[in-house]
N, C-alpha and C. Protein backbone atom coordinates (compact mmCIF):
# COMPACT_ATOMS: atom_id res chain seq x y z
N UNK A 1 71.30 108.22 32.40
CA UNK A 1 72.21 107.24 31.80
C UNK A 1 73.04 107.88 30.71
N UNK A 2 72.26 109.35 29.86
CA UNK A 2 73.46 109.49 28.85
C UNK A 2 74.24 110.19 29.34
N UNK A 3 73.88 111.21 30.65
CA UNK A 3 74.54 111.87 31.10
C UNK A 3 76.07 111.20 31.55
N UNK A 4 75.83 109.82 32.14
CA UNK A 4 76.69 109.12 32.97
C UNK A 4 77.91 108.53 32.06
N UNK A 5 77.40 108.16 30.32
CA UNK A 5 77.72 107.72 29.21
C UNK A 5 78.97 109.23 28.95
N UNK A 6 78.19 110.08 28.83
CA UNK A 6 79.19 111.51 28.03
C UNK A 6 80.08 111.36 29.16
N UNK A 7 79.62 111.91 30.19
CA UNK A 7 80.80 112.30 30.90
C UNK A 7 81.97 110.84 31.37
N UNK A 8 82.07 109.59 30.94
CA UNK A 8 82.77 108.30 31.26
C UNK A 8 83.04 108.92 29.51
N UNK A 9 82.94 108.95 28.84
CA UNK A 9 83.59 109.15 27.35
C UNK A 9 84.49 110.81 27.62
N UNK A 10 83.94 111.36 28.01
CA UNK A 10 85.08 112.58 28.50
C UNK A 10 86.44 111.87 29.59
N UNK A 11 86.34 111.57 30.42
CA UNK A 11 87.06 111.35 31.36
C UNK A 11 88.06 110.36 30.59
N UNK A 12 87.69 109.40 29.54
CA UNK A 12 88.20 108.57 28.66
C UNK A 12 89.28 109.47 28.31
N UNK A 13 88.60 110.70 27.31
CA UNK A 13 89.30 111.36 26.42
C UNK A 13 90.54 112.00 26.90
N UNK A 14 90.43 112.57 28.11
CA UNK A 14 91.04 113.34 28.90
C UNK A 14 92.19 112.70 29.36
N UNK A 15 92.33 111.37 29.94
CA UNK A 15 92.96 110.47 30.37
C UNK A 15 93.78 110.12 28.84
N UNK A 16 93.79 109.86 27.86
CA UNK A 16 94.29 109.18 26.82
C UNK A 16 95.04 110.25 26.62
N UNK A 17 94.77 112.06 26.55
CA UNK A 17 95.01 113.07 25.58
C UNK A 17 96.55 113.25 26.76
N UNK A 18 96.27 112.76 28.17
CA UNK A 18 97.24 113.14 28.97
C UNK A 18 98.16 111.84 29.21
N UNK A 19 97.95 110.93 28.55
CA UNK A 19 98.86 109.78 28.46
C UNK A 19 99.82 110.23 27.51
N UNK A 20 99.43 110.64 26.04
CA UNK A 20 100.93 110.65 25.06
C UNK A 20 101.58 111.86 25.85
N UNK A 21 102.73 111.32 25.01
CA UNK A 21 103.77 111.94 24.97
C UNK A 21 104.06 113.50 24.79
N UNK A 22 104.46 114.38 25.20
CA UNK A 22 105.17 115.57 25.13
C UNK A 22 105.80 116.09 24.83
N UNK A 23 106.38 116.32 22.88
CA UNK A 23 107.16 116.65 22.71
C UNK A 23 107.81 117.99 23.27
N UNK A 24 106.78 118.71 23.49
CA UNK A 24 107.11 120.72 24.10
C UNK A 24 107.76 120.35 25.40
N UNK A 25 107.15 119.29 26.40
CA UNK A 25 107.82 119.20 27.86
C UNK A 25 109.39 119.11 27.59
N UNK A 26 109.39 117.81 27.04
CA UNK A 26 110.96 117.11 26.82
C UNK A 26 111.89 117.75 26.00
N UNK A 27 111.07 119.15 25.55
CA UNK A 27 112.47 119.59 24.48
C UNK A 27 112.80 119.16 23.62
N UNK A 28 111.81 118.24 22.61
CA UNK A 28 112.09 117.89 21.08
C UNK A 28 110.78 117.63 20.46
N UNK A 29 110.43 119.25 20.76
CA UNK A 29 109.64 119.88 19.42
C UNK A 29 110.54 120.31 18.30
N UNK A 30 110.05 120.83 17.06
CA UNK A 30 111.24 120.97 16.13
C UNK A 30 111.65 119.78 15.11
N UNK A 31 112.51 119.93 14.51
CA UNK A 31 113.50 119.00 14.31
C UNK A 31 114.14 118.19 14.46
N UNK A 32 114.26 117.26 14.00
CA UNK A 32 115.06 115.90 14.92
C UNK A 32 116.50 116.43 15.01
N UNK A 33 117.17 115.46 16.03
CA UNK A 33 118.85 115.88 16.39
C UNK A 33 119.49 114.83 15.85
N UNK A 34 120.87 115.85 15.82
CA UNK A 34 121.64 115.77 14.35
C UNK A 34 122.88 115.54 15.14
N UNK A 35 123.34 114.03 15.24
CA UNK A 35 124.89 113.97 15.55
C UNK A 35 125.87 114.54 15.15
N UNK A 36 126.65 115.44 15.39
CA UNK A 36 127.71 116.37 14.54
C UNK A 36 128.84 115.73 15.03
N UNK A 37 129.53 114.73 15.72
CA UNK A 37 130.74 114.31 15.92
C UNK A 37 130.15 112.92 16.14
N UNK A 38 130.85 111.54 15.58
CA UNK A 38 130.47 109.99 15.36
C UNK A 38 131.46 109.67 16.55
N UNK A 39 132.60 109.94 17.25
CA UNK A 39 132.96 109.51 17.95
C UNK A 39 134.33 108.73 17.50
N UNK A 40 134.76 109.06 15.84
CA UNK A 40 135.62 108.18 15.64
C UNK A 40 136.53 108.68 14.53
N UNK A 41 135.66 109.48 13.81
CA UNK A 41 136.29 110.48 12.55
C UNK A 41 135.81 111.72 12.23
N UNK A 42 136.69 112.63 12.01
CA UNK A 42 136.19 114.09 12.03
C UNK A 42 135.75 114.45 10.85
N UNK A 43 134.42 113.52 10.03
CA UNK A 43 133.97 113.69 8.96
C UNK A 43 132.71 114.62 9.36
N UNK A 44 132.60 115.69 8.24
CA UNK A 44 131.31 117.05 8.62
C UNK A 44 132.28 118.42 9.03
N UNK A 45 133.43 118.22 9.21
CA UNK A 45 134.64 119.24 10.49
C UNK A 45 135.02 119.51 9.34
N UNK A 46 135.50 121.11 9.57
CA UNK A 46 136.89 121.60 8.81
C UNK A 46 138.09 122.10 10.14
N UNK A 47 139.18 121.52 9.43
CA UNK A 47 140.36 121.98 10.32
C UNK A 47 141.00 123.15 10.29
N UNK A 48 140.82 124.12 11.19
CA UNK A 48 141.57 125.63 10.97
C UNK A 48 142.48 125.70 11.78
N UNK A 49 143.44 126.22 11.13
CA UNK A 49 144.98 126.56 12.97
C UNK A 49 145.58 125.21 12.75
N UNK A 50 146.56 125.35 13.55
CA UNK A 50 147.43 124.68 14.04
C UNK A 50 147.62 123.00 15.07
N UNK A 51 146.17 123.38 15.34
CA UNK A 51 145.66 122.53 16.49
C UNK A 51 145.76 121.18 16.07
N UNK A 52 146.31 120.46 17.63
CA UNK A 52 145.82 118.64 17.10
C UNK A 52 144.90 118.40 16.77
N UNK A 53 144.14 117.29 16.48
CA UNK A 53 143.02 117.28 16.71
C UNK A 53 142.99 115.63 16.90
N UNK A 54 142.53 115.03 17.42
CA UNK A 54 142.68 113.08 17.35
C UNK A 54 141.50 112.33 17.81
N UNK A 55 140.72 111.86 17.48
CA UNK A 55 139.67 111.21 18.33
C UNK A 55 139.97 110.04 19.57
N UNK A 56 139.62 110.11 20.25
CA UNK A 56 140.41 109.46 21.35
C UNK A 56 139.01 108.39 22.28
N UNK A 57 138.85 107.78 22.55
CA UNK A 57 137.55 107.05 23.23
C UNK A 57 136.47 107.24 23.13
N UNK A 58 136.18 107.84 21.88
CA UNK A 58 134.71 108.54 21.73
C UNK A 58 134.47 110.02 21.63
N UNK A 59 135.54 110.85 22.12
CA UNK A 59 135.71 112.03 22.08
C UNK A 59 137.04 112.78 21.02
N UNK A 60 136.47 114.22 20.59
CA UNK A 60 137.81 114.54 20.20
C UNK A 60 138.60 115.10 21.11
N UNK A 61 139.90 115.14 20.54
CA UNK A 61 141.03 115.49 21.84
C UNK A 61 141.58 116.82 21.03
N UNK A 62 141.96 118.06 21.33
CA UNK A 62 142.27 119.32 21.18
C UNK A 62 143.93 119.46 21.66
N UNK A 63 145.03 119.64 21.22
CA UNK A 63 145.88 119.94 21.97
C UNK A 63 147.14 120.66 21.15
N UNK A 64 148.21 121.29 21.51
CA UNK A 64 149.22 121.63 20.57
C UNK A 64 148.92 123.20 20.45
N UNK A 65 148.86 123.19 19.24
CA UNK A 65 148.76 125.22 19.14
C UNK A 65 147.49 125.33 19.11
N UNK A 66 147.19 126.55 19.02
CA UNK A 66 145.33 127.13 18.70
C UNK A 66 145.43 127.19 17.02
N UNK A 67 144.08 126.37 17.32
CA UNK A 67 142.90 126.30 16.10
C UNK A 67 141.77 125.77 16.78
N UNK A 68 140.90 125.37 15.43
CA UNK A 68 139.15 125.04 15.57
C UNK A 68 139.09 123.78 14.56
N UNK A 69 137.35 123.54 15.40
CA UNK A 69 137.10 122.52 14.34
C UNK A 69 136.15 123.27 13.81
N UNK A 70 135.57 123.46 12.36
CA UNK A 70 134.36 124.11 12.21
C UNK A 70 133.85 123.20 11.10
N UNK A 71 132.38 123.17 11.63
CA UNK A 71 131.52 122.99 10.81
C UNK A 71 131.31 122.80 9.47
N UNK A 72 130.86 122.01 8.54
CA UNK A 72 130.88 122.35 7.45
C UNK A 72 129.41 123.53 7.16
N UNK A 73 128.44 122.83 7.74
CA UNK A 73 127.11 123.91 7.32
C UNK A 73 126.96 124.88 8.53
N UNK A 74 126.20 125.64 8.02
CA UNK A 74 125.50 126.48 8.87
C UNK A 74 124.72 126.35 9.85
N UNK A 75 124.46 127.43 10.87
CA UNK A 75 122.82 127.33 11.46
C UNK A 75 122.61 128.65 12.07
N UNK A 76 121.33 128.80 12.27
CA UNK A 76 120.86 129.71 12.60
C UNK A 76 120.44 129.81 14.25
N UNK A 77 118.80 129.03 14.17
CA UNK A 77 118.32 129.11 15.13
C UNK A 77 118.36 127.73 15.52
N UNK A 78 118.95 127.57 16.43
CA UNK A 78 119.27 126.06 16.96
C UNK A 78 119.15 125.81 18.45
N UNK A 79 118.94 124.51 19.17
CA UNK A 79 119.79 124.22 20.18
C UNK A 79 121.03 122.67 19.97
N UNK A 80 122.33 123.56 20.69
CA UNK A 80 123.48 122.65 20.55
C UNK A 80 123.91 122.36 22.12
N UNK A 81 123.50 120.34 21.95
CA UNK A 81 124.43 120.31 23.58
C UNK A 81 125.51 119.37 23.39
N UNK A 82 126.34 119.10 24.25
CA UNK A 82 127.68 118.93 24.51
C UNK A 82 128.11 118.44 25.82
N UNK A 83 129.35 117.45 25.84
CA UNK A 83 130.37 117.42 26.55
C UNK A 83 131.47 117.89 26.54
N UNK A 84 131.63 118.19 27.49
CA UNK A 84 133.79 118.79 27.19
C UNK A 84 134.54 118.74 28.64
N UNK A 85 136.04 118.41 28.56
CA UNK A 85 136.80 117.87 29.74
C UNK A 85 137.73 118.93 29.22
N UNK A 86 138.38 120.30 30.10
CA UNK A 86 139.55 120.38 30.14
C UNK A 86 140.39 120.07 31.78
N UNK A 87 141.76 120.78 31.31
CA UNK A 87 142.31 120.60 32.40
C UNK A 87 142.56 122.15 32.95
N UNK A 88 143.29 122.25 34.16
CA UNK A 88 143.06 123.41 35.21
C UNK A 88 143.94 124.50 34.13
N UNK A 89 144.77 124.31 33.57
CA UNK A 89 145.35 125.25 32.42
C UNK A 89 144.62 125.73 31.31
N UNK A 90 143.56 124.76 31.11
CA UNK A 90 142.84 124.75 29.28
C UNK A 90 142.20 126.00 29.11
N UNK A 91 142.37 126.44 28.02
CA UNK A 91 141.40 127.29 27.30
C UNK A 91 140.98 127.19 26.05
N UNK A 92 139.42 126.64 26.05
CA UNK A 92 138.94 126.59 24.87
C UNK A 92 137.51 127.21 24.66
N UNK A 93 136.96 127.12 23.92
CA UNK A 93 136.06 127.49 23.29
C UNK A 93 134.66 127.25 22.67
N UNK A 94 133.47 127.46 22.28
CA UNK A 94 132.27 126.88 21.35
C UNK A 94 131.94 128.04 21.03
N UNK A 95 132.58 128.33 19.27
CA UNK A 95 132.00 129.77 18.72
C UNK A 95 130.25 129.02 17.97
N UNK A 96 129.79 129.54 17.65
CA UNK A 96 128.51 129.59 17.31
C UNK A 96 128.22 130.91 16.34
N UNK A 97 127.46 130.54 15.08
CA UNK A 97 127.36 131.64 14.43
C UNK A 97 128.08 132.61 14.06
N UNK A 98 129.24 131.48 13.33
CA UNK A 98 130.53 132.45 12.61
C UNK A 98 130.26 132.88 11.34
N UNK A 99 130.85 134.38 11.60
CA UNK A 99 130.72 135.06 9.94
C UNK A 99 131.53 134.71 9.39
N UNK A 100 132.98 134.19 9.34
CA UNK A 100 133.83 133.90 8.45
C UNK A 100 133.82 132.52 8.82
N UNK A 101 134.04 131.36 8.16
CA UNK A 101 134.49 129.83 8.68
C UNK A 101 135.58 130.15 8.56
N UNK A 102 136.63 130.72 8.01
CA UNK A 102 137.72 130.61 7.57
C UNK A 102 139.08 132.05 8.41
N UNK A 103 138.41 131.94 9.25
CA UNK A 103 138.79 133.42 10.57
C UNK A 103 137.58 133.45 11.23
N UNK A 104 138.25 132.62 12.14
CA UNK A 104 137.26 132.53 13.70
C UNK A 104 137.62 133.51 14.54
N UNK A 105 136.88 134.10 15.22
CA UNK A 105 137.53 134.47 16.36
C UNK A 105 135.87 135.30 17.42
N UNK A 106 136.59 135.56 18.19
CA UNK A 106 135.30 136.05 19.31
C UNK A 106 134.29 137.75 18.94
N UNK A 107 135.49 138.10 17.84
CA UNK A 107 134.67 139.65 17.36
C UNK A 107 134.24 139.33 15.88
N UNK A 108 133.67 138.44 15.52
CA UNK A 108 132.73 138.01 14.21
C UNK A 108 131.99 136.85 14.86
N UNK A 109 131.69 136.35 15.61
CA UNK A 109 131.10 135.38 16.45
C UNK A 109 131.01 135.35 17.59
N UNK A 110 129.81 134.68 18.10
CA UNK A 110 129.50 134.43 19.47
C UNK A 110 130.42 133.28 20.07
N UNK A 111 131.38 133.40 21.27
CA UNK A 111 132.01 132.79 21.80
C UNK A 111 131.69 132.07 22.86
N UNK A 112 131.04 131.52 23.48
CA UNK A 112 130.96 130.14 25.13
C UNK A 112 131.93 130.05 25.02
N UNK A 113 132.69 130.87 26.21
CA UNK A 113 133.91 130.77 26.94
C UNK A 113 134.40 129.35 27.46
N UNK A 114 134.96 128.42 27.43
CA UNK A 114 135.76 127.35 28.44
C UNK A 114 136.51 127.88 29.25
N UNK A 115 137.16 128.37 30.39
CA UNK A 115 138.09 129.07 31.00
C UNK A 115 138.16 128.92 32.36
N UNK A 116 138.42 128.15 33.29
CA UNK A 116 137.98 128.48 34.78
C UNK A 116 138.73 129.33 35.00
N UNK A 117 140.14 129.59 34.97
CA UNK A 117 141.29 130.22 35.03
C UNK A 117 141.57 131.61 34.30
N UNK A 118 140.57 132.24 33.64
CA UNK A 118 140.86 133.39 32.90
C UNK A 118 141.20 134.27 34.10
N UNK A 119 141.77 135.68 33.02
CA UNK A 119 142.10 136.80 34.14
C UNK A 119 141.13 137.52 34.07
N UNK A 120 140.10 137.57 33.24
CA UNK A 120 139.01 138.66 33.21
C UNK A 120 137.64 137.55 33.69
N UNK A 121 137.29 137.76 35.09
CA UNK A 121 135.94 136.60 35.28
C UNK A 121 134.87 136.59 34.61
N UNK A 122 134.82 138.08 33.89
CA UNK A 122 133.60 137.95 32.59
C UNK A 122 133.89 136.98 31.51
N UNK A 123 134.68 136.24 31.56
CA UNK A 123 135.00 135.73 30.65
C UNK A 123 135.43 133.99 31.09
N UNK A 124 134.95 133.85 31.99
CA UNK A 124 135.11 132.36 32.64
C UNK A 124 134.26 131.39 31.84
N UNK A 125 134.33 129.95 32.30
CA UNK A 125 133.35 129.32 31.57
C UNK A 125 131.86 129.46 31.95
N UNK A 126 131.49 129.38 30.86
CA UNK A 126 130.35 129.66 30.58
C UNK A 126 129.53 131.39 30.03
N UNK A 127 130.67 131.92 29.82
CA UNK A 127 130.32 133.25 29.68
C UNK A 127 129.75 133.19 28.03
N UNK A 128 129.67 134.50 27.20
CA UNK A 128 129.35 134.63 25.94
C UNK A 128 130.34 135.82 26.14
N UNK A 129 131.77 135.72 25.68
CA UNK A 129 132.27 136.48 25.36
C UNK A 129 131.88 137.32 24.55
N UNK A 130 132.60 138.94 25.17
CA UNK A 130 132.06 140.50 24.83
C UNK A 130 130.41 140.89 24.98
N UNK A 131 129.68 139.81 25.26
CA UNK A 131 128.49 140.31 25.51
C UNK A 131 127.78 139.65 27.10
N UNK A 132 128.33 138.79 27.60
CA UNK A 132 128.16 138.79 28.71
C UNK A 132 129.15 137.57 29.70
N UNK A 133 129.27 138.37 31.22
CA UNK A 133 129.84 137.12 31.98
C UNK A 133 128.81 136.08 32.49
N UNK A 134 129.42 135.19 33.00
CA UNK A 134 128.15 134.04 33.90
C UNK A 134 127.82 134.58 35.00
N UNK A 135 126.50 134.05 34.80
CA UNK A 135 125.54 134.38 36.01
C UNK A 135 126.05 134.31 37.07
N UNK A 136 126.72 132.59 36.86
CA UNK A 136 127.47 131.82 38.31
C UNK A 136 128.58 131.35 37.76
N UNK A 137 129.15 131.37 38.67
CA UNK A 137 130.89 130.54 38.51
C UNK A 137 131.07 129.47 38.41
N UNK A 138 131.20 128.43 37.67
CA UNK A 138 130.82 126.89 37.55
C UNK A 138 132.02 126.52 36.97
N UNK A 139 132.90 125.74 38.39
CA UNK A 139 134.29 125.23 38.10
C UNK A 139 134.06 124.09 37.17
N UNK A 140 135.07 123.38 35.93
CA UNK A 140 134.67 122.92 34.88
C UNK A 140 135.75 121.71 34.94
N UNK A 141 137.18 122.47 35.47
CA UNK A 141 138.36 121.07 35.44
C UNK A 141 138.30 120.13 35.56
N UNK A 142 138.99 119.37 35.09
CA UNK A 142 139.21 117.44 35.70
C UNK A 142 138.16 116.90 35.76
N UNK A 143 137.30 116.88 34.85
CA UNK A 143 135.90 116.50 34.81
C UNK A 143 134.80 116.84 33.50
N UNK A 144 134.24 115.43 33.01
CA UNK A 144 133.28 115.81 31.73
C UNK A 144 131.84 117.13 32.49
N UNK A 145 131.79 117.55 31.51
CA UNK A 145 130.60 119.09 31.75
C UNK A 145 129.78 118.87 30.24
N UNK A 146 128.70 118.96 30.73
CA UNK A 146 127.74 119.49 30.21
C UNK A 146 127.49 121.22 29.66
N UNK A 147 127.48 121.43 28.02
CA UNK A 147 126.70 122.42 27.92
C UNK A 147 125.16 122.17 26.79
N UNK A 148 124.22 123.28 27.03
CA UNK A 148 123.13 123.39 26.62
C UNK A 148 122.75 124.61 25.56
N UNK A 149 123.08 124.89 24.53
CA UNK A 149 123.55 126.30 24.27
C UNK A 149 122.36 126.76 23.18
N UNK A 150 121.32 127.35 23.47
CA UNK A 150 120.45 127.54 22.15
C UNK A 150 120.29 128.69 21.90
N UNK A 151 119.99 129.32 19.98
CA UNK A 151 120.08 130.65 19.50
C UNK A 151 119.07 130.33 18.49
N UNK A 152 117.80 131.46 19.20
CA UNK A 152 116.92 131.36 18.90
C UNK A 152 116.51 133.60 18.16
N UNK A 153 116.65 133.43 17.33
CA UNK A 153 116.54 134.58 16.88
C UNK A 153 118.23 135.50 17.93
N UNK A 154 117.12 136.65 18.80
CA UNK A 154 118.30 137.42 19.26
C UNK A 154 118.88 136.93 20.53
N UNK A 155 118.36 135.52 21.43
CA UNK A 155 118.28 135.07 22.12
C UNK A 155 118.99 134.27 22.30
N UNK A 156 120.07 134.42 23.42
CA UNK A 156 121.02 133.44 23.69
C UNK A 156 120.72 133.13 24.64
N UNK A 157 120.76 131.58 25.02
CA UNK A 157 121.27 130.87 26.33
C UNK A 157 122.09 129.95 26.32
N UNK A 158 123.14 129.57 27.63
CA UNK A 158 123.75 128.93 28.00
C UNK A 158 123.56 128.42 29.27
N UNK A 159 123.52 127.27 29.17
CA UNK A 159 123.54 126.38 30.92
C UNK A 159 124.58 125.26 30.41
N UNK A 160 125.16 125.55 31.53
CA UNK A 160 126.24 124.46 31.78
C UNK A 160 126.11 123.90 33.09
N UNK A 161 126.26 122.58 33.17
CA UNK A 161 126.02 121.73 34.28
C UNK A 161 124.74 121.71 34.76
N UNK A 162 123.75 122.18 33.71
CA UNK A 162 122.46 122.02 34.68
C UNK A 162 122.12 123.61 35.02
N UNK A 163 123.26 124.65 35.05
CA UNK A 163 122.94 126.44 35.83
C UNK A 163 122.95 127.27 34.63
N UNK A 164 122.26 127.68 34.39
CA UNK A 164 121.92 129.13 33.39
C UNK A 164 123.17 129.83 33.54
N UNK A 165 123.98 130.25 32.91
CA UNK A 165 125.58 131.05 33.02
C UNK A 165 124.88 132.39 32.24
N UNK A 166 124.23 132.18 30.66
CA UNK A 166 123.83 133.46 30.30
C UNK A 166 122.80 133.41 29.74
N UNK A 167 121.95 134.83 29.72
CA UNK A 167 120.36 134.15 29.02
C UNK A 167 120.54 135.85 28.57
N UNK A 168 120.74 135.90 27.46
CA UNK A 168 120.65 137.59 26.76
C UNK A 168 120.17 137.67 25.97
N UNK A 169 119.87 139.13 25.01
CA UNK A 169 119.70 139.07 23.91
C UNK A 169 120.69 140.07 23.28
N UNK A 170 121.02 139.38 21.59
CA UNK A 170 122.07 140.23 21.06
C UNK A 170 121.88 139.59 19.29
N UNK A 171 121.93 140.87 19.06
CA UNK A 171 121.23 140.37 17.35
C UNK A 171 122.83 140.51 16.60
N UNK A 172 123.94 140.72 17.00
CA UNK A 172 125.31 140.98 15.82
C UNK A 172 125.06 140.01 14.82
N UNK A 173 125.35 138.57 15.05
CA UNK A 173 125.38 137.87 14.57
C UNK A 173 123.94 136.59 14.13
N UNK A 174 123.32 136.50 12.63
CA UNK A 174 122.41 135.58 12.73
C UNK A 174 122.89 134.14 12.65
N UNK A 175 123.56 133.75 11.96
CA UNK A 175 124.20 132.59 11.09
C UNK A 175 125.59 132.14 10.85
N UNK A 176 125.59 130.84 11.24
CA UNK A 176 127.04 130.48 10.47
C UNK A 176 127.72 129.21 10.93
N UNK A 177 128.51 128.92 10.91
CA UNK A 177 129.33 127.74 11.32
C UNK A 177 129.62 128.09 13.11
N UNK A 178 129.71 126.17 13.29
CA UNK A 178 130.13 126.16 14.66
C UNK A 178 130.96 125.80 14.46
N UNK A 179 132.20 126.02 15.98
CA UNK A 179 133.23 125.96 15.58
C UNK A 179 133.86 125.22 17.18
N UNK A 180 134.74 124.59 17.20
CA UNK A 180 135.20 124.12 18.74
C UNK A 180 136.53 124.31 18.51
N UNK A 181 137.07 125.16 19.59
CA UNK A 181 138.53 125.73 19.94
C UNK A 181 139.15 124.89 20.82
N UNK A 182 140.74 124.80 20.11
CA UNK A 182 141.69 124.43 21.15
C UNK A 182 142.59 125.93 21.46
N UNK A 183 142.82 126.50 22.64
CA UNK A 183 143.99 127.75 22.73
C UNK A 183 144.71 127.04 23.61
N UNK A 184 144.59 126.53 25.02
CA UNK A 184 145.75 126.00 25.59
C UNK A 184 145.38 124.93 26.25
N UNK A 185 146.55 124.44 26.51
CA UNK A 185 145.86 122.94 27.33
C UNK A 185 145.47 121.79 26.88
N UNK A 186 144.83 121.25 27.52
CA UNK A 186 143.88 119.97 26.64
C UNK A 186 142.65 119.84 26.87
N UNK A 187 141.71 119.43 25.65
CA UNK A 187 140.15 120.14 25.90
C UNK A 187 139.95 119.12 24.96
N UNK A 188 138.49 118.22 25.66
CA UNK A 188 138.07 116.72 24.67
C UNK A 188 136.79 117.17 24.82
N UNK A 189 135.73 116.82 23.64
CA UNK A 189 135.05 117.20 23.17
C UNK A 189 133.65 115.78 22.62
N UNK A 190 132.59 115.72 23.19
CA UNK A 190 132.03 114.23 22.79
C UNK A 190 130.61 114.79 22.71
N UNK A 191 129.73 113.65 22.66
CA UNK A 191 128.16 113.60 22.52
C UNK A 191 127.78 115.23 21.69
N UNK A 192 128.00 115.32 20.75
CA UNK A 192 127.82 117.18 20.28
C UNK A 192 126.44 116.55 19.22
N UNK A 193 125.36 117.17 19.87
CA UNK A 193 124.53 117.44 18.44
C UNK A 193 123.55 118.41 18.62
N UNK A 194 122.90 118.42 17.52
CA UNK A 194 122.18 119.81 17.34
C UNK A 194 120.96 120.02 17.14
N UNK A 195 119.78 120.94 16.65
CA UNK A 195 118.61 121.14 16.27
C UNK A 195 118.47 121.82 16.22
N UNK A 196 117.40 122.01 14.97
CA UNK A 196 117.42 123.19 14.39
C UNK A 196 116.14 123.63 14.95
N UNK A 197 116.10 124.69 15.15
CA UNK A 197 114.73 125.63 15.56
C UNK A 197 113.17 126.10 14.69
């Protein structure tokens, strides 16, 4: 009988310990996530360049000359996901871990390419400009996309749409502002938030 007792109090335990919840499965161990765009005002953003910038249905809208939106704080080790719509012309951008906020560009920061249309395919969407192209070719136009982008020490990844584009490692850069590029075209920008590692 106690035998029958322990082991119905194990099977209890076991059953309950595999009922909660999972934060490690679901991907929000860590830190809670941090809305970085409200959908309505570009409060938290600094404006660099030339670029429009307008909030438009929930998203921001990018258009006119090149610039960025950047960040006011920092980060390090994070994961940042995202929507973004360009069109078959657009070229834009998600720098990550800028050394200057105030001079962006792809050789002081890690760049996630936007591009279906580039001339160099290392450099299409989803790439990490100067340090690697995408895995796979993942057409992006006329249509909201998903990215997944986390920097975890020297460790980069990117999946967009669901496909791993780059998974490297590269220590240049630890820290700094994010930043979202307009260069050509039109490129809208929604659901952006973050966590810290």
């Amino acid at each position: 009988m106690k035998r029958s007792f322990t082991l119905a109090a194990l099977l209890l335990l076991v059953g309950f310990m595999s009922a909660q919840p999972s934060t490690e499965a679901s991907g929000q161990s860590g830190s809670e996530w941090t809305t970085l765009f409200d959908g309505s005002t570009l409060d938290g953003w600094n404006v660099l360049g030339d670029a429009s910038w307008t909030p438009v249905d929930g998203a921001v809208e990018g258009d006119g000359d090149a610039g960025f939106l950047v960040t006011a704080e920092s980060y390090g080790d994070f994961q940042l996901t995202l929507e973004f719509w360009i069109g078959d012309d657009s070229n834009s951008g998600v720098y990550i871990r800028c050394s200057d906020p105030n001079d962006v560009r792809a050789t002081n920061s890690y760049e996630v390419n936007i591009a279906d249309t580039h001339d160099n395919p290392d450099s299409r969407s989803g790439s990490i400009v100067n340090v690697t192209g995408p895995a796979h070719a993942v057409t992006t136009a006329g249509k909201w996309n998903t990215f997944d982008i986390t920097a975890r020490g020297e460790e980069l990844t990117v999946i967009l749409n669901g496909i791993t584009t780059a998974d490297v490692e590269d220590g240049q850069y630890a820290s700094g502002p994010i930043a979202l590029q307009h260069r050509a075209g039109i490129v809208r920008f929604r659901s952006i938030r973050i966590r810290q590692l």
